[in-house]
Each structure stands twice: as structure tokens, then as C-alpha cells.
PDB file of N, CA and C in Angstrom:
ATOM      1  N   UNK A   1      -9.251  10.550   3.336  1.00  0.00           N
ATOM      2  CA  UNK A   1      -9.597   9.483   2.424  1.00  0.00           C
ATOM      3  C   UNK A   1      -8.935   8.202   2.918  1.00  0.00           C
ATOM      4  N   UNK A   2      -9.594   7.353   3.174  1.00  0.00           N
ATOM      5  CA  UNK A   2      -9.056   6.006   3.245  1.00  0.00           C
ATOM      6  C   UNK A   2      -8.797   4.806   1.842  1.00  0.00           C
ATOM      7  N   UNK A   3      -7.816   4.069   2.163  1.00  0.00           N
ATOM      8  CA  UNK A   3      -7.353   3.509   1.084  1.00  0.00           C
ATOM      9  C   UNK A   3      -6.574   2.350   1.733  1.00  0.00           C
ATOM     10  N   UNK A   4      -6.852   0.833   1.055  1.00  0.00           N
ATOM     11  CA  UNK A   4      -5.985  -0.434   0.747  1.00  0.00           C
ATOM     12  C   UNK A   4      -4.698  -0.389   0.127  1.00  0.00           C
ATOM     13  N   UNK A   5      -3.631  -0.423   0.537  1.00  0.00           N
ATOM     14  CA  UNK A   5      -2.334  -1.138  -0.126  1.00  0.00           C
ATOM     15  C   UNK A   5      -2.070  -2.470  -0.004  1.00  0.00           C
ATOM     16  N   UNK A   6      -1.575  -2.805  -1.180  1.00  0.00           N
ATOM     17  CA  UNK A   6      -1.327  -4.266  -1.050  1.00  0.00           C
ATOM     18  C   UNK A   6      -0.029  -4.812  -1.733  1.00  0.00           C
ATOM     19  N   UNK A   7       1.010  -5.247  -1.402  1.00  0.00           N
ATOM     20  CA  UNK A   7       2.343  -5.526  -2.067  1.00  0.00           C
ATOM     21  C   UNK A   7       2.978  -7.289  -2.010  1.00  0.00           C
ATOM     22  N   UNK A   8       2.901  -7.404  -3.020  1.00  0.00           N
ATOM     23  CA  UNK A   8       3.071  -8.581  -3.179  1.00  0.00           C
ATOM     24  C   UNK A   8       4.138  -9.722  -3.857  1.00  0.00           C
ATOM     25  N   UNK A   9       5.355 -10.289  -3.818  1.00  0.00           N
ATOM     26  CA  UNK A   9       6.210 -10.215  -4.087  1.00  0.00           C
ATOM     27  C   UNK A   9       7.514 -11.277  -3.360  1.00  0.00           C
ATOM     28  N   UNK A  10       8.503 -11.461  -4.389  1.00  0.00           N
ATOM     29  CA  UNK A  10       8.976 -12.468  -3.256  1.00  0.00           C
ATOM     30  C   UNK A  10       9.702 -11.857  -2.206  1.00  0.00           C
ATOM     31  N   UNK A  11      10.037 -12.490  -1.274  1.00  0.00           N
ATOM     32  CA  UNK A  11      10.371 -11.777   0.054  1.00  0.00           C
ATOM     33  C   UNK A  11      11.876 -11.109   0.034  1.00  0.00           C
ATOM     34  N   UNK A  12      12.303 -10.186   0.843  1.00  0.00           N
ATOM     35  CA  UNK A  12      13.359  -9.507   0.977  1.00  0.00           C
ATOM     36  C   UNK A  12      13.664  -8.110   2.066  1.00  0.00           C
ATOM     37  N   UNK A  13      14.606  -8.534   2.173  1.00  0.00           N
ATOM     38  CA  UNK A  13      14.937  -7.353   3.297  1.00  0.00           C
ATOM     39  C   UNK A  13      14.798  -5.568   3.008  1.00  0.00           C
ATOM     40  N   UNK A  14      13.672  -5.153   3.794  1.00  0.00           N
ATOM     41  CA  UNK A  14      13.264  -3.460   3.708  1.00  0.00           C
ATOM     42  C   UNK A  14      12.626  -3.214   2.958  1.00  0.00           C
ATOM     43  N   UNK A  15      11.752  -4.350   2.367  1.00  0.00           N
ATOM     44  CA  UNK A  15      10.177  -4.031   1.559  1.00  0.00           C
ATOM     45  C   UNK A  15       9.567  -3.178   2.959  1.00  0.00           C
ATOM     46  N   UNK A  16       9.073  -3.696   4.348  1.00  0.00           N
ATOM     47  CA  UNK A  16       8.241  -2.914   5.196  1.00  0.00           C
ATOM     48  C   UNK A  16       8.891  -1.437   5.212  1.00  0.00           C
ATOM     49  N   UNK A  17      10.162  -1.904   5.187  1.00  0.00           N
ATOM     50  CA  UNK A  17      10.533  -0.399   5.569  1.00  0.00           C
ATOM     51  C   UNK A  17      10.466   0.985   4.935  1.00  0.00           C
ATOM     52  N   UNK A  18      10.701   0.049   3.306  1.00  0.00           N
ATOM     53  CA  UNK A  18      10.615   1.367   1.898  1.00  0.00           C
ATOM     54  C   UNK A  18       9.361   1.757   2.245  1.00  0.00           C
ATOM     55  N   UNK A  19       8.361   0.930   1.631  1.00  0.00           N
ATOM     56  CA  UNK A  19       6.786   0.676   1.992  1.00  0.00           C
ATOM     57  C   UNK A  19       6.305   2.343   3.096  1.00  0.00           C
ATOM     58  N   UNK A  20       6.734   1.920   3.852  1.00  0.00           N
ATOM     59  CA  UNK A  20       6.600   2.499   5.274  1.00  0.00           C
ATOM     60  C   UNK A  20       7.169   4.065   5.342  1.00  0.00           C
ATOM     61  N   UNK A  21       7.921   4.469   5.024  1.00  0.00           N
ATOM     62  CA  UNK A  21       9.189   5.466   4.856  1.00  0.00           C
ATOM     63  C   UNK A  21       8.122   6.121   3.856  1.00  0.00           C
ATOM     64  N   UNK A  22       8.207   5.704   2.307  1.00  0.00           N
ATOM     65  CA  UNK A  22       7.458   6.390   1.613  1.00  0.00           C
ATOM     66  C   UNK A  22       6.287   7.095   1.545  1.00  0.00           C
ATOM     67  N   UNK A  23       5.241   6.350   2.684  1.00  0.00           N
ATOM     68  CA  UNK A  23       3.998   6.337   2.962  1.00  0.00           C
ATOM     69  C   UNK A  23       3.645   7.905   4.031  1.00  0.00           C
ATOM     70  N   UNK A  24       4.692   7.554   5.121  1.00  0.00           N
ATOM     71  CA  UNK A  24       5.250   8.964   5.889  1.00  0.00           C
ATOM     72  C   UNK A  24       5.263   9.611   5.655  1.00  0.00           C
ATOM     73  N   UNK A  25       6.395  10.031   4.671  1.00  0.00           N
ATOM     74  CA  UNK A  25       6.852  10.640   3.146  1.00  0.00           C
ATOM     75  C   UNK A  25       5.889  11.553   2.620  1.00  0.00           C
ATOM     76  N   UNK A  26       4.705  11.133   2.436  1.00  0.00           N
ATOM     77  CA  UNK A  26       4.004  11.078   1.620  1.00  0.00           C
ATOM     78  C   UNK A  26       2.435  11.963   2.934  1.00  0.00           C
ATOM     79  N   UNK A  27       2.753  11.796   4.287  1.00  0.00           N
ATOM     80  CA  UNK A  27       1.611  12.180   4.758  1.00  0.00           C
ATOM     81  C   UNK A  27       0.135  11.293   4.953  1.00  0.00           C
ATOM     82  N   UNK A  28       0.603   9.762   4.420  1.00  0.00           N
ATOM     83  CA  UNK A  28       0.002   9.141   5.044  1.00  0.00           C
ATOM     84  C   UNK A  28       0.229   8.087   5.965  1.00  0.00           C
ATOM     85  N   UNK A  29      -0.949   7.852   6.592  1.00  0.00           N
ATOM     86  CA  UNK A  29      -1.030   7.451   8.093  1.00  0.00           C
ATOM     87  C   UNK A  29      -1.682   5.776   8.001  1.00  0.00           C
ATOM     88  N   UNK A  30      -0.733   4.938   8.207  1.00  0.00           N
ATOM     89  CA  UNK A  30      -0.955   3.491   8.429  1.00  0.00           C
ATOM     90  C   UNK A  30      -1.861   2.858   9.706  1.00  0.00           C
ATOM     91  N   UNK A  31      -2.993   2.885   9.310  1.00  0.00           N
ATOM     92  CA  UNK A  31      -3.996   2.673  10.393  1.00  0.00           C
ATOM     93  C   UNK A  31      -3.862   1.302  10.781  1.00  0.00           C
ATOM     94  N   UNK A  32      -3.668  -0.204   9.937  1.00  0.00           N
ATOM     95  CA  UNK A  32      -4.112  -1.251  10.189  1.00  0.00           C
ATOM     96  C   UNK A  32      -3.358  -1.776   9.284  1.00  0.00           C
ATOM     97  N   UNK A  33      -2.233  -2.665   9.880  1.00  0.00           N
ATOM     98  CA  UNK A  33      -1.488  -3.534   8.616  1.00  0.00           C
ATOM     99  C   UNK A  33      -0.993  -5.659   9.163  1.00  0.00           C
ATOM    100  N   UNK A  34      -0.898  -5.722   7.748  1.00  0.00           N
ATOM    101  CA  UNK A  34      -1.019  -7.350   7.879  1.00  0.00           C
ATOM    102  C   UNK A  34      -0.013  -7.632   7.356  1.00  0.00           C
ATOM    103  N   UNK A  35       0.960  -9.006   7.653  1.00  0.00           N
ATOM    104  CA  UNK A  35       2.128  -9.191   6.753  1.00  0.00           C
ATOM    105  C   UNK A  35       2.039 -10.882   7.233  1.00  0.00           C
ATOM    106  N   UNK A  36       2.351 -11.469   5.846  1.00  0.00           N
ATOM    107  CA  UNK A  36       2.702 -12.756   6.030  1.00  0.00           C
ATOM    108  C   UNK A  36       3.764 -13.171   5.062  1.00  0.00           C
ATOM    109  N   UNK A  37       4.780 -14.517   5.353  1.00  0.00           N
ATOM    110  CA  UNK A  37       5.088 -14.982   3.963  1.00  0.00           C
ATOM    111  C   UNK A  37       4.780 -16.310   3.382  1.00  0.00           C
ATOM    112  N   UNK A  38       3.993 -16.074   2.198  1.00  0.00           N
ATOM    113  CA  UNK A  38       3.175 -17.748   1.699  1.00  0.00           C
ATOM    114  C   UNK A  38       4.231 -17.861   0.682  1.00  0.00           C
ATOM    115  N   UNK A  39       4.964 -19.728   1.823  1.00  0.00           N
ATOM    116  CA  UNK A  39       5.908 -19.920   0.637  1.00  0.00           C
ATOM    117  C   UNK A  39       6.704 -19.373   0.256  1.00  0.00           C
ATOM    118  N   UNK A  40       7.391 -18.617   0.399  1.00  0.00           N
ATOM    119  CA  UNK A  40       8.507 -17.664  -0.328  1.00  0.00           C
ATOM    120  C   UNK A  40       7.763 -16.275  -0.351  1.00  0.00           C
ATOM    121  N   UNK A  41       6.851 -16.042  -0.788  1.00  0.00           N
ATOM    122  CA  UNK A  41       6.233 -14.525  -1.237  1.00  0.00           C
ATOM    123  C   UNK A  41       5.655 -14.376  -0.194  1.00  0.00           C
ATOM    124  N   UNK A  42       5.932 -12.627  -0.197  1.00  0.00           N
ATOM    125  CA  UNK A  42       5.364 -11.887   0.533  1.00  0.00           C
ATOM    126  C   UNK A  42       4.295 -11.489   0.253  1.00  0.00           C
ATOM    127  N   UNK A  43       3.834 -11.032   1.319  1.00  0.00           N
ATOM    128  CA  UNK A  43       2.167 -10.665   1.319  1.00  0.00           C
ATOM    129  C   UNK A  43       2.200  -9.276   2.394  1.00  0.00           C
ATOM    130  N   UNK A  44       1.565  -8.252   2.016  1.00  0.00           N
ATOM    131  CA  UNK A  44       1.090  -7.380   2.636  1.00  0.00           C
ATOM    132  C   UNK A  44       0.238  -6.733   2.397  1.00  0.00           C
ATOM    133  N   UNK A  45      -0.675  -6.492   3.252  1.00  0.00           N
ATOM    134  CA  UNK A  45      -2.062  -5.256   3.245  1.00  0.00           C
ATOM    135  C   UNK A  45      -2.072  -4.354   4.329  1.00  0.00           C
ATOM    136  N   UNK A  46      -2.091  -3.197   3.686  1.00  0.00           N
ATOM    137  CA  UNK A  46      -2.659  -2.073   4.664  1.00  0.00           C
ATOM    138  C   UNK A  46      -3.677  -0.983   4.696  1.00  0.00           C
ATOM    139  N   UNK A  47      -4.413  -0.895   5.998  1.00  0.00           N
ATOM    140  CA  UNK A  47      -5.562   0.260   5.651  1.00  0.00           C
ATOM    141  C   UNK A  47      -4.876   1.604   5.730  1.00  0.00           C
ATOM    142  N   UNK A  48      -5.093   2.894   5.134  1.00  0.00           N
ATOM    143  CA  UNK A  48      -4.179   3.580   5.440  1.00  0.00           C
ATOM    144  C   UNK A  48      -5.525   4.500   5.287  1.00  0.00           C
ATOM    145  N   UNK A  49      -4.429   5.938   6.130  1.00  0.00           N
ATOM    146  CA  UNK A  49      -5.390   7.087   5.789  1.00  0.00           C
ATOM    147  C   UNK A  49      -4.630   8.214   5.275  1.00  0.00           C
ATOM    148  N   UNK A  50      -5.280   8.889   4.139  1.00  0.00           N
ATOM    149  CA  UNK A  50      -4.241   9.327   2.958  1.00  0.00           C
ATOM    150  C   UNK A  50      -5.124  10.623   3.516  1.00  0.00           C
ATOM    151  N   UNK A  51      -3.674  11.477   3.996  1.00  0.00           N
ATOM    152  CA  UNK A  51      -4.161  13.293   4.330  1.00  0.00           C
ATOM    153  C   UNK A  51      -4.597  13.756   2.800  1.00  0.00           C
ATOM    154  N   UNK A  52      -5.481  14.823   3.291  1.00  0.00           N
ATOM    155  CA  UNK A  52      -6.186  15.413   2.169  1.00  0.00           C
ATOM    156  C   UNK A  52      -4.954  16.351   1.164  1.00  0.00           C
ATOM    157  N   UNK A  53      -3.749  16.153   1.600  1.00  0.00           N
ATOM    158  CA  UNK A  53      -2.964  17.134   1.459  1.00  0.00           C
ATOM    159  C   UNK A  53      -1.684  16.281   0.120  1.00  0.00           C
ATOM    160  N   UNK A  54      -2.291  14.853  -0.133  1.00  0.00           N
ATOM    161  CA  UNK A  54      -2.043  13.857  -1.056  1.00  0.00           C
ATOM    162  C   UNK A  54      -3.090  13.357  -1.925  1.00  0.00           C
ATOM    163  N   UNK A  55      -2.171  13.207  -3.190  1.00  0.00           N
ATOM    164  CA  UNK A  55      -3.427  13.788  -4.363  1.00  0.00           C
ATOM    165  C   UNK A  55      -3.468  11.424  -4.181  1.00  0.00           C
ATOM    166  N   UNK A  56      -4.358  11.231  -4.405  1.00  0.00           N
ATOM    167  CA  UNK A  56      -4.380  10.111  -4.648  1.00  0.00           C
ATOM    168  C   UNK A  56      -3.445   9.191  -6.046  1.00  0.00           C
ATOM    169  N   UNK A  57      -3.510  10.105  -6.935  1.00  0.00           N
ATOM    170  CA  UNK A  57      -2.975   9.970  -8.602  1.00  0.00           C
ATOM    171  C   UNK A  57      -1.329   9.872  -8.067  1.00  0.00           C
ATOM    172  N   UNK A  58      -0.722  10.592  -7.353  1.00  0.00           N
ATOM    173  CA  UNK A  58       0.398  10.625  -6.635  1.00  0.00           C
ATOM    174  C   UNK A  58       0.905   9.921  -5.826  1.00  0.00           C
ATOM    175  N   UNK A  59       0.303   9.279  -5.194  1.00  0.00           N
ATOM    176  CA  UNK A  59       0.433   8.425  -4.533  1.00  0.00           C
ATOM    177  C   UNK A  59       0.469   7.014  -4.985  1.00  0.00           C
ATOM    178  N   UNK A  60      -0.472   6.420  -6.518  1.00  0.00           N
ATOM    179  CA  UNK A  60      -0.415   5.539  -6.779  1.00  0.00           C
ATOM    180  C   UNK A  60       1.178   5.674  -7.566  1.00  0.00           C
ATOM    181  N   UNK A  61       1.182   6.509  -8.062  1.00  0.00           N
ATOM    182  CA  UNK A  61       2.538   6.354  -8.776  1.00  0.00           C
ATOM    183  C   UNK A  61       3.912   6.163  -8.162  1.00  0.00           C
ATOM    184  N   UNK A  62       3.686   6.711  -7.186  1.00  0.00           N
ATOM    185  CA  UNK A  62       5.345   6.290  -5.957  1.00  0.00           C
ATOM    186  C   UNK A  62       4.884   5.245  -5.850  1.00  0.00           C
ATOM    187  N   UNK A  63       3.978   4.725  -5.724  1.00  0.00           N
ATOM    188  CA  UNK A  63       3.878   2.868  -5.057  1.00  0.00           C
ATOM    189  C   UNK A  63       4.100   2.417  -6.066  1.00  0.00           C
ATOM    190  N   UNK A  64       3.720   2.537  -7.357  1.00  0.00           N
ATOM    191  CA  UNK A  64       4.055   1.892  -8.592  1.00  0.00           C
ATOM    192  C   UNK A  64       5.274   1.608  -8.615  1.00  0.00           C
ATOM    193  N   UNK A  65       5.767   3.126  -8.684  1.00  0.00           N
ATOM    194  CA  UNK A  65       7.091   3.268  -9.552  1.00  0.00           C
ATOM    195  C   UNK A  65       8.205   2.457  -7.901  1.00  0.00           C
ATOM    196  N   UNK A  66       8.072   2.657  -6.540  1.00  0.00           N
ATOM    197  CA  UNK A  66       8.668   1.742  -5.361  1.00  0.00           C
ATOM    198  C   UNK A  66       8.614   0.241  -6.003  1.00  0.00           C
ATOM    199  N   UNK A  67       7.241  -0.047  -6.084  1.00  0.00           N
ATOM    200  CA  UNK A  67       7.385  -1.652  -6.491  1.00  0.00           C
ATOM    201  C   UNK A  67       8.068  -2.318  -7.319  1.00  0.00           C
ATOM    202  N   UNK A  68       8.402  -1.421  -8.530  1.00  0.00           N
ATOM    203  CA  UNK A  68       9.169  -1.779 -10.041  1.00  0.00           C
ATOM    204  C   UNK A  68      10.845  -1.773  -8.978  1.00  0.00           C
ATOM    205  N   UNK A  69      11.172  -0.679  -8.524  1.00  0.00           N
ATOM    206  CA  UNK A  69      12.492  -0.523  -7.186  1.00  0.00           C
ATOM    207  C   UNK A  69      12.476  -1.853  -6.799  1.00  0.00           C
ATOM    208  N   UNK A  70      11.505  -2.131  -5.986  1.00  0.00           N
ATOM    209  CA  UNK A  70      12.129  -3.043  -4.743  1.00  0.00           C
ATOM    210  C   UNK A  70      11.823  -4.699  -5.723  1.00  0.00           C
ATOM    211  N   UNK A  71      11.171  -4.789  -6.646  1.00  0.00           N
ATOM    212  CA  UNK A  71      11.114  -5.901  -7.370  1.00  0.00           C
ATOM    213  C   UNK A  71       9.805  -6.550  -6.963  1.00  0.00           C
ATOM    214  N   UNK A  72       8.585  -5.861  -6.157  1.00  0.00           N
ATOM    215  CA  UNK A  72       7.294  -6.609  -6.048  1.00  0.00           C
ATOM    216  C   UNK A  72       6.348  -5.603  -6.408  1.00  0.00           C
ATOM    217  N   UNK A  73       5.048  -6.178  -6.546  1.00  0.00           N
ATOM    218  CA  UNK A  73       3.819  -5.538  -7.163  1.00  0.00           C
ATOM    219  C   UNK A  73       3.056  -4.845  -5.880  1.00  0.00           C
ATOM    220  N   UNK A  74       2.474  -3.227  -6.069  1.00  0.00           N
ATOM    221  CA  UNK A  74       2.153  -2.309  -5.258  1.00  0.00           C
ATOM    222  C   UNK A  74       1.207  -2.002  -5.669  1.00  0.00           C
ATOM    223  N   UNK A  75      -0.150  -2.298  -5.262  1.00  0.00           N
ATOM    224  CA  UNK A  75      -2.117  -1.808  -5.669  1.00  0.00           C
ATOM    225  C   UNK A  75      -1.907  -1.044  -4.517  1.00  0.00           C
ATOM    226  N   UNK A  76      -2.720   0.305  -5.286  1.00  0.00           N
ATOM    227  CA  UNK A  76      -3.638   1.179  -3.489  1.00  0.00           C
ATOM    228  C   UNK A  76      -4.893   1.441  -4.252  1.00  0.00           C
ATOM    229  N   UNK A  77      -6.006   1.103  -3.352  1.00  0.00           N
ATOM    230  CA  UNK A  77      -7.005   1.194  -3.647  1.00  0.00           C
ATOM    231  C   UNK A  77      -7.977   1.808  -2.726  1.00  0.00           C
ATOM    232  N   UNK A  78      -8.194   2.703  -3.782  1.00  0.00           N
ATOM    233  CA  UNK A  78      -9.736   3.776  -2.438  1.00  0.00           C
ATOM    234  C   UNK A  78     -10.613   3.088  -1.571  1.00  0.00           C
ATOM    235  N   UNK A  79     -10.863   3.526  -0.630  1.00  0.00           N
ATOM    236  CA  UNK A  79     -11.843   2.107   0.201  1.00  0.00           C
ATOM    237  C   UNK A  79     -13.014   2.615   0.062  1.00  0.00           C
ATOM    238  N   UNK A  80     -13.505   3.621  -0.546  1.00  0.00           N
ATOM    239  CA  UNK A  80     -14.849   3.609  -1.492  1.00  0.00           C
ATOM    240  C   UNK A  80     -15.405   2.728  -2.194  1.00  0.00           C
ATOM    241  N   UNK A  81     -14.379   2.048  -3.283  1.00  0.00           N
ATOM    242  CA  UNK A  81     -14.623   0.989  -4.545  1.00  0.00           C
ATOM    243  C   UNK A  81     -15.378  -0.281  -3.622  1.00  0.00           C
ATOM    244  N   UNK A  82     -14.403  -0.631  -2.033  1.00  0.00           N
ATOM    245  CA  UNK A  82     -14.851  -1.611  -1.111  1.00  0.00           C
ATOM    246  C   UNK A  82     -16.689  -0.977  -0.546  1.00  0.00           C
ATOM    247  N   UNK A  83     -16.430  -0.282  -0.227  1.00  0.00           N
ATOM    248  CA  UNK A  83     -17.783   0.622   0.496  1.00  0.00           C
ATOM    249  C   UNK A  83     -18.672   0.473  -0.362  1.00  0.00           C
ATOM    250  N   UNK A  84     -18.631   0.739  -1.604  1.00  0.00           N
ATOM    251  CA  UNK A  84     -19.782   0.507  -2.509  1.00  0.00           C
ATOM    252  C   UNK A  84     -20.116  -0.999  -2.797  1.00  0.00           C
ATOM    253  N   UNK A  85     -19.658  -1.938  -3.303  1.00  0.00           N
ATOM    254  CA  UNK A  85     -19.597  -3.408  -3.382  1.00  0.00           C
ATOM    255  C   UNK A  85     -20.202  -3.574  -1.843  1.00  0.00           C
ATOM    256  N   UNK A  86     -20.545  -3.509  -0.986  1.00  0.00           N
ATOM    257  CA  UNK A  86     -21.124  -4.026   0.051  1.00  0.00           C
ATOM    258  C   UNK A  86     -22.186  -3.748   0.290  1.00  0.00           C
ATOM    259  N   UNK A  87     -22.592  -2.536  -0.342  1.00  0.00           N
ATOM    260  CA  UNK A  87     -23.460  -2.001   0.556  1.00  0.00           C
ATOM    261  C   UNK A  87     -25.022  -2.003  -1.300  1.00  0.00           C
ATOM    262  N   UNK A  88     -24.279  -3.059  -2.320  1.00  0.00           N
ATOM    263  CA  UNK A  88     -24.865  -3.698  -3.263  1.00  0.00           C
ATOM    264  C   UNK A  88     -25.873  -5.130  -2.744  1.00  0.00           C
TER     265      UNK A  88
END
């Protein structure tokens, strides 16, 4: 299953890394990632590919519950929801 993360937040040292660590963690695989900082806040997106062996429901909740941790906001989103909207 493929899936968008996106974390957003003001900047600080070992957001990539928690981010990253957890994701491992977790059995998924960071295909394609972006990082900038606008202004003070951070910005990140990544395509990821989530082993079948991670429930999706599980996964949103460690990113949740990481983001409330590290003090920025954590979306993962199925890249289905994207796949369908396009192909409208």
C-alpha cells in the first residue's frame, strides 16, 4: 500500500529522525521524500510504502500520537484517496 506523510511544524532538531526511526519501526519503506523550511516551519512530505504487514489504523496513530511528542502536526494519507481524484 502506498501512502503520503506530511509533518508540519515549527522547526527543530530530530523531527527527520523520529519521523524516520518510527517509520522503520514500523516496516515501512520511504520511497520519495521532500523537506523544506518556510520561514521558521517545517515542511515535510513523503511517499512511503507501508508493508502489508502494517495495519494502516496503526500507523496513523504512532504518527499522531509522534506529532503531539515532537510538537508538530503528522497526516498519512492512502495514495488511493490521490488516485481516485485524478483519474475524476
Amino acid at each position: 500500500m502506498k501512502a503520503f506523510i506530511t509533518v508540519i511544524g515549527r522547526d527543530k532538531v530530530g523531527i527527520i529522525a523520529a519521523v524516520s526511526t518510527l517509520l522503520a519501526d514500523m516496516g515501512v519503506n520511504i520511497e520519495d521524500i521532500s523537506q523544506t523550511i518556510l520561514q521558521g516551519t517545517f515542511t515535510m512530505i513523503m511517499a512511503c510504502d507501508v508493508s502489508e504487514n502494517t495495519s494502516f489504523g496503526e500507523l496513523k496513530q504512532a504518527l499522531t500520537a509522534l506529532g503531539e511528542k515532537l510538537g508538530v502536526e503528522i497526516s498519512v494519507r492512502h495514495a488511493d484517496i490521490f488516485n481516485a481524484m485524478h483519474r475524476v
